[in-house]
Protein backbone atom coordinates (compact mmCIF):
# COMPACT_ATOMS: atom_id res chain seq x y z
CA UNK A 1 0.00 0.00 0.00
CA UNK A 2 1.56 3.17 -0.96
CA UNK A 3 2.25 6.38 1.57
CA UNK A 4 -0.97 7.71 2.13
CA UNK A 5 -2.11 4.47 3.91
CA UNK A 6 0.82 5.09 6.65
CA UNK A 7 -1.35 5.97 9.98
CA UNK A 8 -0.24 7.22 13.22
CA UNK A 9 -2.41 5.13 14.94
CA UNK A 10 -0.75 2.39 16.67
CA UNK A 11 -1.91 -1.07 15.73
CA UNK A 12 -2.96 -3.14 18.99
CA UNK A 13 -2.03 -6.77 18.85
CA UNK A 14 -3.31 -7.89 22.42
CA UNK A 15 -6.81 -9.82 21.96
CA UNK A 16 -8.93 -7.24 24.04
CA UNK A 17 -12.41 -6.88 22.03
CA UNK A 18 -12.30 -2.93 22.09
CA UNK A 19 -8.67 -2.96 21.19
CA UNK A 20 -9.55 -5.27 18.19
CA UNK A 21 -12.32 -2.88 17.25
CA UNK A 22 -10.40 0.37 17.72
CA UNK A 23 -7.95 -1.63 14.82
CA UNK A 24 -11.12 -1.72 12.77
CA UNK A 25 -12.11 1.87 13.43
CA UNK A 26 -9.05 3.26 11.94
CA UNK A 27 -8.92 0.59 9.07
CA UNK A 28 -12.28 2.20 8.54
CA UNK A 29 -10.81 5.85 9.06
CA UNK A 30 -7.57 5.37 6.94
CA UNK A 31 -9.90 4.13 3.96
CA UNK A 32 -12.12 7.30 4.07
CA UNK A 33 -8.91 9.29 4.33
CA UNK A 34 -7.75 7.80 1.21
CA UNK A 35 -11.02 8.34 -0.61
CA UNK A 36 -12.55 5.38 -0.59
CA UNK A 37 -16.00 6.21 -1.76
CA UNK A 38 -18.75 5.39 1.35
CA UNK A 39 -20.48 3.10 0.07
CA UNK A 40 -17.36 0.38 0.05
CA UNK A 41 -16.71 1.02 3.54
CA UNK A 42 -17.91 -0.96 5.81
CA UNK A 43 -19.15 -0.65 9.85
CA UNK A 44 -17.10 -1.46 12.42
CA UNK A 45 -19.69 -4.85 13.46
CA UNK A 46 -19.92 -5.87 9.80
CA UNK A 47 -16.29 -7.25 10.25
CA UNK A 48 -16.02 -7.69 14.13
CA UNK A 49 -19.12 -9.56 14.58
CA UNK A 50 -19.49 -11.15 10.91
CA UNK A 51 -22.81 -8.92 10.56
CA UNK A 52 -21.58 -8.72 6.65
CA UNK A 53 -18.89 -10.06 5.48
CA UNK A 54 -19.70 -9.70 1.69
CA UNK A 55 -19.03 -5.96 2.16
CA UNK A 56 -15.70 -6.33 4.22
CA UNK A 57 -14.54 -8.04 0.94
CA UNK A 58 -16.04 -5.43 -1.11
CA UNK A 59 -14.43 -2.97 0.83
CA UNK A 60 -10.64 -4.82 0.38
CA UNK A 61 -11.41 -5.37 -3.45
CA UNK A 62 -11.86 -1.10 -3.95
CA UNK A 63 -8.98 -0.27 -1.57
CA UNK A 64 -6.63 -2.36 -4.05
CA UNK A 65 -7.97 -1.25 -6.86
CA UNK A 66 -8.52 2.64 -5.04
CA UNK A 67 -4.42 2.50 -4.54
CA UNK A 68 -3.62 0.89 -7.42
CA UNK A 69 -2.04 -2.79 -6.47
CA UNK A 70 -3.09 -5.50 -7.20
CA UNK A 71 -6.35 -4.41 -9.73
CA UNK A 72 -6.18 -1.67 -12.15
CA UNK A 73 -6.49 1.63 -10.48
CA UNK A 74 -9.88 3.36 -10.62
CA UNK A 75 -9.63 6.16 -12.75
CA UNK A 76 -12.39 8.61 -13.42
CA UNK A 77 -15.29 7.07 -14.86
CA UNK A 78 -14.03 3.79 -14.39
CA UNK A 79 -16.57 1.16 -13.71
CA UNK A 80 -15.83 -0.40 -9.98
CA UNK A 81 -16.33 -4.39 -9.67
CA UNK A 82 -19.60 -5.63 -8.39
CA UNK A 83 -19.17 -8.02 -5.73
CA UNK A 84 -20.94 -11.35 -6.36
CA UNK A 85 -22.90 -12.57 -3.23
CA UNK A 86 -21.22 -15.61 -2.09
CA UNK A 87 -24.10 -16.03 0.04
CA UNK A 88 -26.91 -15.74 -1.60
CA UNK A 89 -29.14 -12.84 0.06
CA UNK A 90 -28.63 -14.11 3.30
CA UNK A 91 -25.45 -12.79 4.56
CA UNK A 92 -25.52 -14.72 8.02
CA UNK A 93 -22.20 -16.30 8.83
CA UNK A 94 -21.67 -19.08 10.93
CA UNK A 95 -20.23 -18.37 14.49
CA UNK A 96 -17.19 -21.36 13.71
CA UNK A 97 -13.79 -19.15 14.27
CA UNK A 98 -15.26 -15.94 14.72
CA UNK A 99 -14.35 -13.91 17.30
CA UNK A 100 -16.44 -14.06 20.32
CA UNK A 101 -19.03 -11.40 21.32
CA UNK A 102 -18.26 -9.44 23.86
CA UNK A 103 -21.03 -8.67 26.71
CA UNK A 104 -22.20 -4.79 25.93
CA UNK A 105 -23.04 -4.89 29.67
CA UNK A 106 -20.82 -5.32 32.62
CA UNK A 107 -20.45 -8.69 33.98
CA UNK A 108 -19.51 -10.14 37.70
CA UNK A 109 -16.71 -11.48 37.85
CA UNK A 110 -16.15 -14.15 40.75
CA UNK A 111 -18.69 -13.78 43.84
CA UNK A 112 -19.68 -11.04 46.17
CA UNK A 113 -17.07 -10.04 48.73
CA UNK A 114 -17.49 -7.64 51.76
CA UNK A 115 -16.06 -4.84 49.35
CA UNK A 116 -18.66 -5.35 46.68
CA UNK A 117 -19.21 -7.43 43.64
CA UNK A 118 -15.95 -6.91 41.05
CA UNK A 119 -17.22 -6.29 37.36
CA UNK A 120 -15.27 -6.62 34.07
CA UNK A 121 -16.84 -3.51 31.82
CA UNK A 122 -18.94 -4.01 28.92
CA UNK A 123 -17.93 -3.64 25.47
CA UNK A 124 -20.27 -2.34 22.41
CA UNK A 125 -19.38 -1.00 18.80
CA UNK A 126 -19.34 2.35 18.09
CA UNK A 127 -22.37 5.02 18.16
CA UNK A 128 -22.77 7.94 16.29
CA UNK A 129 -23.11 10.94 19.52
CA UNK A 130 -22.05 9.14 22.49
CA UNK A 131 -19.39 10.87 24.47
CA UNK A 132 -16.78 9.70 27.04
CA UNK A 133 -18.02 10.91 30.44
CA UNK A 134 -14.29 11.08 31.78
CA UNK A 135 -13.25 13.79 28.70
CA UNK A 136 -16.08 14.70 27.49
CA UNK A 137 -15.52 13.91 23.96
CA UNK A 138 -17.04 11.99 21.58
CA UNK A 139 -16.13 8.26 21.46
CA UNK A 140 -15.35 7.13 18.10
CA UNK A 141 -14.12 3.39 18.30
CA UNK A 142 -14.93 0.82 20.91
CA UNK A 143 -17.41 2.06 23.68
CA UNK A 144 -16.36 0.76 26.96
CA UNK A 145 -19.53 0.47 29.41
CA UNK A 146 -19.44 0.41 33.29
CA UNK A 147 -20.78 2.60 36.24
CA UNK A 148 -23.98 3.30 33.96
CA UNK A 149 -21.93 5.61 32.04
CA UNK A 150 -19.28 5.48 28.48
CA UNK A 151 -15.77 5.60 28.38
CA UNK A 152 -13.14 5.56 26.27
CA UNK A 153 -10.77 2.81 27.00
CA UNK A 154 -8.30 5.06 27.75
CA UNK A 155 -10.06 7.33 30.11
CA UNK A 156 -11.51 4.39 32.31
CA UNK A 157 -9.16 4.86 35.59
CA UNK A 158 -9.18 4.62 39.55
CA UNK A 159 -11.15 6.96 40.59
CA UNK A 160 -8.54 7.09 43.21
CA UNK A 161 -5.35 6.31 41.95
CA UNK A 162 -5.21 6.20 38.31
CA UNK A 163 -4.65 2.98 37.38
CA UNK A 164 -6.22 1.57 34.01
CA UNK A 165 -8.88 -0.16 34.53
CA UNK A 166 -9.82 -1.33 30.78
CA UNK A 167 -8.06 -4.68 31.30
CA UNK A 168 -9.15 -5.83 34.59
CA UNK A 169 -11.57 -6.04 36.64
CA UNK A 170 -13.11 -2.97 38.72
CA UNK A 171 -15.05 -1.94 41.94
CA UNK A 172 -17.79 0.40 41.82
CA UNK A 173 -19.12 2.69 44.96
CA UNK A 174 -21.07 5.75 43.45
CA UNK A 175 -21.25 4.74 40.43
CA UNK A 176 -17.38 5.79 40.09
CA UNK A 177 -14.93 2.89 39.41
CA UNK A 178 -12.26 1.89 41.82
CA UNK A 179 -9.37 -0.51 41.63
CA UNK A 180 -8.64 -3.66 44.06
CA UNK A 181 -6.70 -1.58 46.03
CA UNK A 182 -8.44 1.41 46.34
CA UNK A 183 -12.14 -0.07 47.18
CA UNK A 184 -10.17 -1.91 50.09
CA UNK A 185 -8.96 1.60 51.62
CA UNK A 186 -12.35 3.25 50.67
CA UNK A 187 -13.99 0.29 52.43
CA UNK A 188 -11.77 -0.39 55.38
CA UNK A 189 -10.99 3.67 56.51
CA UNK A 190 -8.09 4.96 57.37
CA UNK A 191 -5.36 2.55 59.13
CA UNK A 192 -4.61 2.98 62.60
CA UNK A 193 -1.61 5.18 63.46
CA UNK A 194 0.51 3.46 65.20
CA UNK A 195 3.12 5.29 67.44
CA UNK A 196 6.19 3.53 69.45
CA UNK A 197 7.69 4.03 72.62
CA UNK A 198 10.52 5.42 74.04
CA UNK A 199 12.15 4.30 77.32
CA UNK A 200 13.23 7.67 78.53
CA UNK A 201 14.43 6.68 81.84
CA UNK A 202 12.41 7.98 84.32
CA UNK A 203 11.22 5.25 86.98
CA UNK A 204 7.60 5.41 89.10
CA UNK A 205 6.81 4.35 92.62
CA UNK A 206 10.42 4.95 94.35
CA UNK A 207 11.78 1.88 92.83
């Protein structure tokens, strides 16, 4: 792929469902920013969840032929290929070695202890409009879901400390997330001071 496809983005390798659809979302982005027409792109769930497939391919087959390699490049007025549904109309594909949906909601993970119930957050595609509570901005790849409110990976911390909380699991009190740690100090109060002694010397009762 020539030059223009080079993205700052980083590309995330780990297996973390909103990592793997933040990839997407900038696959998508890079396309548009090479002027790949709209109606070759594709959504984020068409490829994540296998929603549609046929267009994911459609999409691959313009971008070659969009940059020139491997089809001959697009020029103007140049018919682009029609894909040929390898489906029929039904454009349902089988759940065998696709990647496993992610619960939109947050889940329990392990049982109740006397600091709460620990969640893992929920994970949905993006949505046009729907901004990151922590920033403020809009969220334009993966939504991450917990505390009844959207994050953006990235911006889901401690509410105490600071630590990312995207990739493990999380406490909530006020519907603000806490870490392990934290929850057990927000729980428990402060610790006890505790102060030593000094033998100064001085001796009681005439002894």
């Amino acid at each position: 792929m020539d030059n223009r496809a080079k993205q700052k983005e980083v590309i995330n390798n780990k297996a973390m469902p909103f990592l793997q659809m933040e990839n997407i979302g900038n696959y998508i982005k890079a396309c548009n920013d090479l002027g790949v027409p709209s109606e070759y792109n594709f959504m984020t769930v068409d490829l994540y969840e296998g929603k549609n497939i046929n267009q994911v391919v459609l999409n691959v087959i313009n971008l070659k032929r969009h940059v020139g390699h491997g089809f001959e490049k697009a020029g103007s007025g140049a018919p682009l290929p029609k894909l040929v549904s390898i489906k029929g109309d039904d454009q349902t594909v089988s759940s065998v070695g696709s990647p496993p949906i992610h619960s939109e909601k947050p889940t329990p993970v392990g049982g109740p202890s006397k600091f709460g119930v620990a969640y893992k957050p929920g994970i949905s595609p993006p949505t046009p409009g729907v901004d990151c509570v922590a920033c403020n901005k809009t969220i334009t790849a993966a939504i991450l879901n917990a505390c009844d409110k959207t994050y953006h990976a990235k911006c889901f911390t401690c509410k105490k400390c600071g630590v990312a909380l995207q990739m493990s699991k999380y406490y909530e009190d006020a519907k603000k997330p806490y870490c392990e740690k934290c929850i057990y100090q927000l729980k428990s109060g402060p610790a006890p001071v505790v102060g030593k002694t000094k033998d100064m010397g001085f001796k009681f009762g005439g002894k």
